[in-house]
PDB file of N, CA and C in Angstrom:
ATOM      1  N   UNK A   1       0.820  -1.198   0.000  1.00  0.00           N
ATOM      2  CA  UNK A   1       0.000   0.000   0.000  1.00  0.00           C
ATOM      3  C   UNK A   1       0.859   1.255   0.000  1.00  0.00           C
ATOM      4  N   UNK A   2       1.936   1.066   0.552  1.00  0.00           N
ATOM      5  CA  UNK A   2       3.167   2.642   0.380  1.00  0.00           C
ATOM      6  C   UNK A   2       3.341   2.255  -0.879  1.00  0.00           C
ATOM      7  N   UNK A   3       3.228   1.717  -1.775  1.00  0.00           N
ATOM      8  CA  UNK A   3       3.330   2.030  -3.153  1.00  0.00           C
ATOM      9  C   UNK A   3       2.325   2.724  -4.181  1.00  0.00           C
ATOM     10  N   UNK A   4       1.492   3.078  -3.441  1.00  0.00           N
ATOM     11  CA  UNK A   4       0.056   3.721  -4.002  1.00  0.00           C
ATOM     12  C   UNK A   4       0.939   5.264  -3.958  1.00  0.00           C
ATOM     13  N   UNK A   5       0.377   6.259  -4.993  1.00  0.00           N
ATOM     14  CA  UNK A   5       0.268   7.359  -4.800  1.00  0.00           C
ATOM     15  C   UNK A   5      -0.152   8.269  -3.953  1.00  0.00           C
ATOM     16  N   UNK A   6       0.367   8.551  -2.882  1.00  0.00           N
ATOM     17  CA  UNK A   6       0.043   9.792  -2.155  1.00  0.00           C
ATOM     18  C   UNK A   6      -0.125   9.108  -0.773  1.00  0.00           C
ATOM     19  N   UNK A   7       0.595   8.139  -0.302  1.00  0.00           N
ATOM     20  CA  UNK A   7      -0.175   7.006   0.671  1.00  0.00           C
ATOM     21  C   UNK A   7       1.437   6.407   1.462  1.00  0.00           C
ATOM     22  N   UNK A   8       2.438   7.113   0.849  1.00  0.00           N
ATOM     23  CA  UNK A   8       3.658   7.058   1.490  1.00  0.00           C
ATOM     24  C   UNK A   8       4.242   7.173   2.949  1.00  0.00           C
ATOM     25  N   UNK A   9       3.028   8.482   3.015  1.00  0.00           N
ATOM     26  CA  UNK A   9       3.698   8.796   4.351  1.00  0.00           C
ATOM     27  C   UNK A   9       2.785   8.886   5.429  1.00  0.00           C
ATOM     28  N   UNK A  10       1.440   8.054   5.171  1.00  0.00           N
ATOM     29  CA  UNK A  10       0.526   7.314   6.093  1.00  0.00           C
ATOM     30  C   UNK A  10       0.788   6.363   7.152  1.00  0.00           C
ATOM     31  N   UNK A  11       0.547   6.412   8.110  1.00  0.00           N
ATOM     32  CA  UNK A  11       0.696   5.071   8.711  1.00  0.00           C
ATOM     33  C   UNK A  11      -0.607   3.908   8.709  1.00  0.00           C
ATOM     34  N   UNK A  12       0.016   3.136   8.851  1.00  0.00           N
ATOM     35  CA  UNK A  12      -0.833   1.694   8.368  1.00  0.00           C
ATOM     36  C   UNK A  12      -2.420   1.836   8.671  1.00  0.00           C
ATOM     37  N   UNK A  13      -2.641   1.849   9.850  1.00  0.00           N
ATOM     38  CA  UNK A  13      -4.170   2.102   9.683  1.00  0.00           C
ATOM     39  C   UNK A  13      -4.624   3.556   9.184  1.00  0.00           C
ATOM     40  N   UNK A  14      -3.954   4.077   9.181  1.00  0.00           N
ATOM     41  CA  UNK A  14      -4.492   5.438   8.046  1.00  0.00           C
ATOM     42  C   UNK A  14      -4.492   4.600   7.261  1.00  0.00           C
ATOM     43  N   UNK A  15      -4.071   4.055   5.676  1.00  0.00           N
ATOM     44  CA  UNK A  15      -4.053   3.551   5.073  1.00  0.00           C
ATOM     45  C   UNK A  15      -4.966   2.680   4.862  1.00  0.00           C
ATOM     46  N   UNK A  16      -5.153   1.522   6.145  1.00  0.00           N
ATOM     47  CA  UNK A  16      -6.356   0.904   5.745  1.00  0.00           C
ATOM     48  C   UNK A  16      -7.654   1.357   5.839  1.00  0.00           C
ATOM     49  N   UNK A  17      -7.836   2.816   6.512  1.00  0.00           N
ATOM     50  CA  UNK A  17      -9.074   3.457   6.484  1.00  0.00           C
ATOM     51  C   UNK A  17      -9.191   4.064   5.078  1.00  0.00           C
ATOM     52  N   UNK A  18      -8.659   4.599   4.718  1.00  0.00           N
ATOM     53  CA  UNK A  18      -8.664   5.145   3.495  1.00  0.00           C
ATOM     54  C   UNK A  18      -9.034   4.339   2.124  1.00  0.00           C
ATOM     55  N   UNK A  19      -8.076   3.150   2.198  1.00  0.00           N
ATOM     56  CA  UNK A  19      -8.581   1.835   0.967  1.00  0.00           C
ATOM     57  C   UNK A  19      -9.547   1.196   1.365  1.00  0.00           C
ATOM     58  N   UNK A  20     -10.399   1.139   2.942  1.00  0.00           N
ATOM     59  CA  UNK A  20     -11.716   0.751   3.156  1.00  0.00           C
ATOM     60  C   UNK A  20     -11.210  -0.800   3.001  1.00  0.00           C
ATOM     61  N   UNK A  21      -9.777  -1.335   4.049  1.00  0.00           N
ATOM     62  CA  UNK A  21      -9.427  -2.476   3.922  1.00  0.00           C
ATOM     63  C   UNK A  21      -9.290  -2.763   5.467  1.00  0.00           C
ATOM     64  N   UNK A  22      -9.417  -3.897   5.581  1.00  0.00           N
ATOM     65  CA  UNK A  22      -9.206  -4.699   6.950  1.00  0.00           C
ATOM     66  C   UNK A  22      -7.740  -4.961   6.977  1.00  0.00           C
ATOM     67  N   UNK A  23      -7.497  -5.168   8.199  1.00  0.00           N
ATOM     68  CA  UNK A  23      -5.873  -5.451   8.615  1.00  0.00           C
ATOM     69  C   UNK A  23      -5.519  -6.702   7.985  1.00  0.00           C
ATOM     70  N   UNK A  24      -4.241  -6.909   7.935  1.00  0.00           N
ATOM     71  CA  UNK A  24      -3.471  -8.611   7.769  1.00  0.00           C
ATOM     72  C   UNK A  24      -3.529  -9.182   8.787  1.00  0.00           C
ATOM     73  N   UNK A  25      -3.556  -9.050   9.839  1.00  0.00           N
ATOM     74  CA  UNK A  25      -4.246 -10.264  10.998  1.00  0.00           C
ATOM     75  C   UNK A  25      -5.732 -10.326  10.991  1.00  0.00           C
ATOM     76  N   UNK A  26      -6.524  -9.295  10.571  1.00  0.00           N
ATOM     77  CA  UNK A  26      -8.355  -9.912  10.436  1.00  0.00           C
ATOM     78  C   UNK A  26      -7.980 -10.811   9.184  1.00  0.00           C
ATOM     79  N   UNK A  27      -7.266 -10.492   8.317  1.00  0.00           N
ATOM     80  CA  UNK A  27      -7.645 -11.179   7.146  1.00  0.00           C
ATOM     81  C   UNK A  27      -6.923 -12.599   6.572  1.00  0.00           C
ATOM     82  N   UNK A  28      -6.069 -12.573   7.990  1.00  0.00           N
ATOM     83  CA  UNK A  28      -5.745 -13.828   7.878  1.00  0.00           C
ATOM     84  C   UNK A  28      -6.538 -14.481   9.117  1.00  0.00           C
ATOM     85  N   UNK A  29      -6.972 -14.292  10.295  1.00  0.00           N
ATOM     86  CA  UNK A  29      -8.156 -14.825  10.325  1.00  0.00           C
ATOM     87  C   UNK A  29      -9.365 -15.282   9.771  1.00  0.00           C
ATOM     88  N   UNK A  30      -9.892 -14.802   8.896  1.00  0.00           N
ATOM     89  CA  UNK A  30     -10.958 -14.953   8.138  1.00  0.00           C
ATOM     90  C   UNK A  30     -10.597 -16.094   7.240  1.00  0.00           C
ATOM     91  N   UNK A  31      -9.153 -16.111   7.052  1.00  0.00           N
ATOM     92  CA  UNK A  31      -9.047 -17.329   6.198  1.00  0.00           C
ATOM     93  C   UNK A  31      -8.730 -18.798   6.620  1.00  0.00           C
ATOM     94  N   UNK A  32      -8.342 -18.607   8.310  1.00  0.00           N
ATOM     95  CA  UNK A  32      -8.325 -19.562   8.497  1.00  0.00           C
ATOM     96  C   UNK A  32      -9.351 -19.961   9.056  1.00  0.00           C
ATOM     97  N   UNK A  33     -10.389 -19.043   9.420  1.00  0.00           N
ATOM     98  CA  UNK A  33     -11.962 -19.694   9.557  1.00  0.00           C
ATOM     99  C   UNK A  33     -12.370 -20.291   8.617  1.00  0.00           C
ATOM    100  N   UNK A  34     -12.286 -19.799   7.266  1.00  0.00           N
ATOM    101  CA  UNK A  34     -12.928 -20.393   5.967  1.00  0.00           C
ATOM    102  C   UNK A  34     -12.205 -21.940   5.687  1.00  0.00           C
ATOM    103  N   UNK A  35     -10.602 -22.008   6.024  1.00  0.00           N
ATOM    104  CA  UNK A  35     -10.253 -23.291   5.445  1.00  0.00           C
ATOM    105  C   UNK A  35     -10.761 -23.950   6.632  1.00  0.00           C
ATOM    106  N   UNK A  36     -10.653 -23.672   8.691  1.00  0.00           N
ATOM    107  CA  UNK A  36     -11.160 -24.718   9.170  1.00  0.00           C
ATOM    108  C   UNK A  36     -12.798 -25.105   8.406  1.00  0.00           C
ATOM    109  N   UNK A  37     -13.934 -24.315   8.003  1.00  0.00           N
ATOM    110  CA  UNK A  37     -15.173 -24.721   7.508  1.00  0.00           C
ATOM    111  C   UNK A  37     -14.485 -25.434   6.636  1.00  0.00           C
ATOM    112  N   UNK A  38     -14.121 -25.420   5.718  1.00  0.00           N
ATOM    113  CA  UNK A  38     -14.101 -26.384   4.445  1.00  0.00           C
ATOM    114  C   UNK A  38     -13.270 -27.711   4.877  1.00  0.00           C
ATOM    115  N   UNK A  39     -12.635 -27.865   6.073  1.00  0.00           N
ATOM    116  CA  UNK A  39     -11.871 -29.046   6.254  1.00  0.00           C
ATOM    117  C   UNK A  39     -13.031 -30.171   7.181  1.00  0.00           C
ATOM    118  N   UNK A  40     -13.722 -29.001   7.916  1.00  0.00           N
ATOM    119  CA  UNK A  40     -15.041 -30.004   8.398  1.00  0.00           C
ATOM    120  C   UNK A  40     -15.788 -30.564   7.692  1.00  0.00           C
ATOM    121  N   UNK A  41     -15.750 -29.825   6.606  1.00  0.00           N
ATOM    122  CA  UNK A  41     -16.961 -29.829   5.980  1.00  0.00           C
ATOM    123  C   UNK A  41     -16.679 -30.435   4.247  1.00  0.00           C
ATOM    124  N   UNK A  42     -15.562 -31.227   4.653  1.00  0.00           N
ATOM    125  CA  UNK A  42     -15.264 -32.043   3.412  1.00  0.00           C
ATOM    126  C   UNK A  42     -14.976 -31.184   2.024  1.00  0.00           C
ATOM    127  N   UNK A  43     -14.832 -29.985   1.959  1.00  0.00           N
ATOM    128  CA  UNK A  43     -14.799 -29.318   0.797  1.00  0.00           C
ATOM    129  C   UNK A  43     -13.655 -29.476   0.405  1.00  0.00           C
ATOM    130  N   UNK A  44     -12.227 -29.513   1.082  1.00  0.00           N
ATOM    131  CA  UNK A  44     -10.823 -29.684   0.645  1.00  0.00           C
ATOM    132  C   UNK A  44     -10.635 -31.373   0.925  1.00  0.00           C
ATOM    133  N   UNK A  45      -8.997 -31.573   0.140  1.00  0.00           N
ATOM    134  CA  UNK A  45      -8.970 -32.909   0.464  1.00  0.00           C
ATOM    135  C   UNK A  45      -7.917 -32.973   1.772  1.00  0.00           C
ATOM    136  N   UNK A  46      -8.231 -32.664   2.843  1.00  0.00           N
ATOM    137  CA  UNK A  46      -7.366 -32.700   4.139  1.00  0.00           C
ATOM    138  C   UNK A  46      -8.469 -33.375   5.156  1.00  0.00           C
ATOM    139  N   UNK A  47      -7.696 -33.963   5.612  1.00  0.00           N
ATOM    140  CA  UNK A  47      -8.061 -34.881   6.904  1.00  0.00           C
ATOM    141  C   UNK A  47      -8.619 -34.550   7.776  1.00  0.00           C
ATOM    142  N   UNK A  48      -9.844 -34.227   8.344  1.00  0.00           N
ATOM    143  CA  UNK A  48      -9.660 -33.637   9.782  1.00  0.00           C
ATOM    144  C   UNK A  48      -9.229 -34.129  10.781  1.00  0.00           C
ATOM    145  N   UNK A  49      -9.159 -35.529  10.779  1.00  0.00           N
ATOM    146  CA  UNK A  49      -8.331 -36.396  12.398  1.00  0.00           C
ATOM    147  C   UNK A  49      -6.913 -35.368  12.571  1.00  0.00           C
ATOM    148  N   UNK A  50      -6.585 -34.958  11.319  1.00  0.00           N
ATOM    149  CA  UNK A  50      -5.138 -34.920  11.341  1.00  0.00           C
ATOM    150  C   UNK A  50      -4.818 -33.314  12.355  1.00  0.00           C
ATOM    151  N   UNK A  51      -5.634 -32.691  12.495  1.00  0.00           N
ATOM    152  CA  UNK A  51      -5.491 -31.575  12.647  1.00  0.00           C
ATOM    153  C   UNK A  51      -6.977 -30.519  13.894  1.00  0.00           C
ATOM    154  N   UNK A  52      -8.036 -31.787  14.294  1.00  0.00           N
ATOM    155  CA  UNK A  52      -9.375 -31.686  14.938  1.00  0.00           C
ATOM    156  C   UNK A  52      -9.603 -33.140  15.719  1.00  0.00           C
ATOM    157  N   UNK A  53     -10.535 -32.717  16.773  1.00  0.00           N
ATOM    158  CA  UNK A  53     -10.915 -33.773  17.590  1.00  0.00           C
ATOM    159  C   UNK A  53     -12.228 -32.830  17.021  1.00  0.00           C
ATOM    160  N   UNK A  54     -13.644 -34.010  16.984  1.00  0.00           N
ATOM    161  CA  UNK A  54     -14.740 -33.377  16.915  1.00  0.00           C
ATOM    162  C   UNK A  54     -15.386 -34.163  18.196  1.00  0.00           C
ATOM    163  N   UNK A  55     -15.762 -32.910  18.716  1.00  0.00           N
ATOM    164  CA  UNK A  55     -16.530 -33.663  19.894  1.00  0.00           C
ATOM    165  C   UNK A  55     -17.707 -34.671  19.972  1.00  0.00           C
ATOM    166  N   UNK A  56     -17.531 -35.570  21.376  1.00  0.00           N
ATOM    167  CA  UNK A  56     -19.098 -36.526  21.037  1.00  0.00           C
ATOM    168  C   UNK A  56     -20.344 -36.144  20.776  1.00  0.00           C
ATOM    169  N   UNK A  57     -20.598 -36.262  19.402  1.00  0.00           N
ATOM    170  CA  UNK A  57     -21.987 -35.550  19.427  1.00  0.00           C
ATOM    171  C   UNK A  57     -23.196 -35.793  19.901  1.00  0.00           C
ATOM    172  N   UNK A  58     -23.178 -37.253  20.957  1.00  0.00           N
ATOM    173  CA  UNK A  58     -24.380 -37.145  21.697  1.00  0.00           C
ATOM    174  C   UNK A  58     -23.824 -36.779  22.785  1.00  0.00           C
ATOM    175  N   UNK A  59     -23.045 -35.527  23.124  1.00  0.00           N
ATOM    176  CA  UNK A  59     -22.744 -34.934  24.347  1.00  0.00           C
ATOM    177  C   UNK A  59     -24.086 -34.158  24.647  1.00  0.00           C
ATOM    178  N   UNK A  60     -24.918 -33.944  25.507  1.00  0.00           N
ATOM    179  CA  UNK A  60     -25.739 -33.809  25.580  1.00  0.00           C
ATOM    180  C   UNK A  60     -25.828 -31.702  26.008  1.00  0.00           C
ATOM    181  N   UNK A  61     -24.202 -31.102  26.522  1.00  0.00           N
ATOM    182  CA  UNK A  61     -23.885 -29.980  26.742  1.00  0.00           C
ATOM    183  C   UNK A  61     -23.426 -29.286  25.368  1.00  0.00           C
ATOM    184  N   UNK A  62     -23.650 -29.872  24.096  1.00  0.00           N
ATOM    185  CA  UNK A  62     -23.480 -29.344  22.964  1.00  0.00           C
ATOM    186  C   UNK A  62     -24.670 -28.546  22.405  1.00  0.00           C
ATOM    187  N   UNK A  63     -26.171 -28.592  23.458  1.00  0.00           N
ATOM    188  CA  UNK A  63     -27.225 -28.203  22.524  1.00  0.00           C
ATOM    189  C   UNK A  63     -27.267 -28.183  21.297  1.00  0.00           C
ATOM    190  N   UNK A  64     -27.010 -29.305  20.729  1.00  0.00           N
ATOM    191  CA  UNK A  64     -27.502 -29.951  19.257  1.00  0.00           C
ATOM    192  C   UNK A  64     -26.329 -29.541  18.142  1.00  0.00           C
ATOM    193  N   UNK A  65     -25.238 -29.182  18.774  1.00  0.00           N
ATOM    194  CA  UNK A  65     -24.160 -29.008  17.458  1.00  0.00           C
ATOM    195  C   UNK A  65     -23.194 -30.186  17.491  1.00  0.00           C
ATOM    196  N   UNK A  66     -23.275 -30.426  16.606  1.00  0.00           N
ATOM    197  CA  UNK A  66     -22.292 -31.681  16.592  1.00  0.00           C
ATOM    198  C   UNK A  66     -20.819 -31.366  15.892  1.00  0.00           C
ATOM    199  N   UNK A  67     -20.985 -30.301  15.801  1.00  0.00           N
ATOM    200  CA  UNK A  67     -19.050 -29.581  15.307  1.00  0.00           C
ATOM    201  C   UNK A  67     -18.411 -28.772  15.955  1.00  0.00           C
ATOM    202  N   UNK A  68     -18.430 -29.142  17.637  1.00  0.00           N
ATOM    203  CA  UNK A  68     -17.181 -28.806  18.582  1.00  0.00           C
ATOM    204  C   UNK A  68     -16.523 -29.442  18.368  1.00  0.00           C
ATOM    205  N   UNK A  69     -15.321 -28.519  17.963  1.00  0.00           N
ATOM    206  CA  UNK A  69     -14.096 -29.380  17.745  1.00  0.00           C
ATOM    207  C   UNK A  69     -12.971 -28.512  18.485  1.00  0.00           C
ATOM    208  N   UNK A  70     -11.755 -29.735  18.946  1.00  0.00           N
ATOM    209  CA  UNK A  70     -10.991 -29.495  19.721  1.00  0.00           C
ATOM    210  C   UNK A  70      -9.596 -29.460  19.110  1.00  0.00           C
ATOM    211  N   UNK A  71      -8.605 -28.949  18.887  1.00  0.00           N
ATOM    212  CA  UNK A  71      -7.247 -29.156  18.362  1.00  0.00           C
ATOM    213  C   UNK A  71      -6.323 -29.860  19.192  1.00  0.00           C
ATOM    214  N   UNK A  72      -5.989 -31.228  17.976  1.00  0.00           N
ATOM    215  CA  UNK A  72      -5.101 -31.997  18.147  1.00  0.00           C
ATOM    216  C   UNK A  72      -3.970 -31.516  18.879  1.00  0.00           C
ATOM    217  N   UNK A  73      -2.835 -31.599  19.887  1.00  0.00           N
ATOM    218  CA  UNK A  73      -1.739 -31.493  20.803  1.00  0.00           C
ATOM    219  C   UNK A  73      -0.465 -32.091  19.738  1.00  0.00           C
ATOM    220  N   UNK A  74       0.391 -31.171  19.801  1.00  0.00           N
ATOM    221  CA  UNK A  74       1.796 -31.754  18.889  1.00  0.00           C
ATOM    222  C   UNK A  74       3.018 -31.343  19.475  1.00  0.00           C
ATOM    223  N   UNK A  75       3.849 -31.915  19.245  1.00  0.00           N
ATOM    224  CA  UNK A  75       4.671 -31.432  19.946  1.00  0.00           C
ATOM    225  C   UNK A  75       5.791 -30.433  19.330  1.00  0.00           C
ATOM    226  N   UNK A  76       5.238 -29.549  18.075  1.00  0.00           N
ATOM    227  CA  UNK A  76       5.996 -28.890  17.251  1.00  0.00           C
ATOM    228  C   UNK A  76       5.334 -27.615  17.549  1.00  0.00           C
ATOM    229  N   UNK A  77       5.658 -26.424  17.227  1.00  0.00           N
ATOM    230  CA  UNK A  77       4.906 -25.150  17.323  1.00  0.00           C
ATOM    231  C   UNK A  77       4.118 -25.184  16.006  1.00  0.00           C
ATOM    232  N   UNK A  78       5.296 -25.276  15.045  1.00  0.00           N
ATOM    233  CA  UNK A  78       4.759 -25.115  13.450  1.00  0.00           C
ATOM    234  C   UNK A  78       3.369 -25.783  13.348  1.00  0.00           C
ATOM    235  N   UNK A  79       3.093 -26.655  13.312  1.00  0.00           N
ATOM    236  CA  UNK A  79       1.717 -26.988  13.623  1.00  0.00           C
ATOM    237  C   UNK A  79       0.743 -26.578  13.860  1.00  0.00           C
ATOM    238  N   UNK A  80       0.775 -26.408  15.179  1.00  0.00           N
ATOM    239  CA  UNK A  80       0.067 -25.002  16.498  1.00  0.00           C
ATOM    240  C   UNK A  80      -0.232 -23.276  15.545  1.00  0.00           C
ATOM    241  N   UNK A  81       0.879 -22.934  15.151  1.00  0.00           N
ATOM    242  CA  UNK A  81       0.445 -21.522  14.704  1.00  0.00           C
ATOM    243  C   UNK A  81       0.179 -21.132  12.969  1.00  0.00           C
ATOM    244  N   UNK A  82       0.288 -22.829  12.121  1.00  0.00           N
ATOM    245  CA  UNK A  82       0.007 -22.600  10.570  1.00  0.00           C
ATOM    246  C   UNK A  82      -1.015 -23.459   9.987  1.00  0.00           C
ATOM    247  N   UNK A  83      -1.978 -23.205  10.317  1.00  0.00           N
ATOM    248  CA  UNK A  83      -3.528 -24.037   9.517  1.00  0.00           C
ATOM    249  C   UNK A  83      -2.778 -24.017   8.167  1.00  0.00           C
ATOM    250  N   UNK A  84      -2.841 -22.834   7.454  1.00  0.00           N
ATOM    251  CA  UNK A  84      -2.876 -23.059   6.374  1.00  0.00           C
ATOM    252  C   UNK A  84      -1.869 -23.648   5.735  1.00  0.00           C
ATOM    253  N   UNK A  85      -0.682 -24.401   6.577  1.00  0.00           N
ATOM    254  CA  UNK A  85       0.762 -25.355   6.447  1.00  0.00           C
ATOM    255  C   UNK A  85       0.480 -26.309   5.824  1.00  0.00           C
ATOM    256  N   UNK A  86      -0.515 -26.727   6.142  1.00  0.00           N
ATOM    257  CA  UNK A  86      -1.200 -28.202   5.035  1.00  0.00           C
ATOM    258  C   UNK A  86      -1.395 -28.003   3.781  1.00  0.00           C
ATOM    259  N   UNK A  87      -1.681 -27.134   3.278  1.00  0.00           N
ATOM    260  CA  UNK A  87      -1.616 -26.775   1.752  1.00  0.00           C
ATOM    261  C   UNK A  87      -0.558 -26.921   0.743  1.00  0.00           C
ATOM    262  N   UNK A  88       0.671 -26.829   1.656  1.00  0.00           N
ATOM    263  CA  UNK A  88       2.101 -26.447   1.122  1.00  0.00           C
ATOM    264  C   UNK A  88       2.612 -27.857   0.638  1.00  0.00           C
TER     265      UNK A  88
END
């Protein structure tokens, strides 16, 4: 965005007010909401064991959702802080 005209000597959220853009941490949130939906939800070809515990769905403290899910424990960080690592 400092490569835009006239937008040099903004600081960052000036900038994103101005282009009417969300930050790089909302918007990499948003994406890793969208790939966890599509990994539940069978749309990609990734595993969910590999990366989700889905809770028992006749847990009876779920009031009727059956897609609490819990993240798998590893003993790497990389894991822990890159959903979207599986792609690669």
């Amino acid at each position: 965005m400092k490569r835009l005209y006239g937008f040099h000597d903004m600081e960052y959220p000036t900038r994103l007010n101005k282009l009417n853009l969300q930050s790089l941490e909302y918007r990499r949130l948003v994406a890793d909401l969208i790939l966890t939906y599509k990994i539940i939800f069978g749309l990609v070809d990734i595993d969910l064991n590999d990366y989700f515990c889905l809770k028992d769905p006749d847990n009876t403290r779920l009031r009727g959702n059956p897609y609490k899910i819990t993240v798998n424990h590893y003993r790497l960080n990389a894991h822990i802080n890159f959903l979207a690592s599986v792609l690669l």
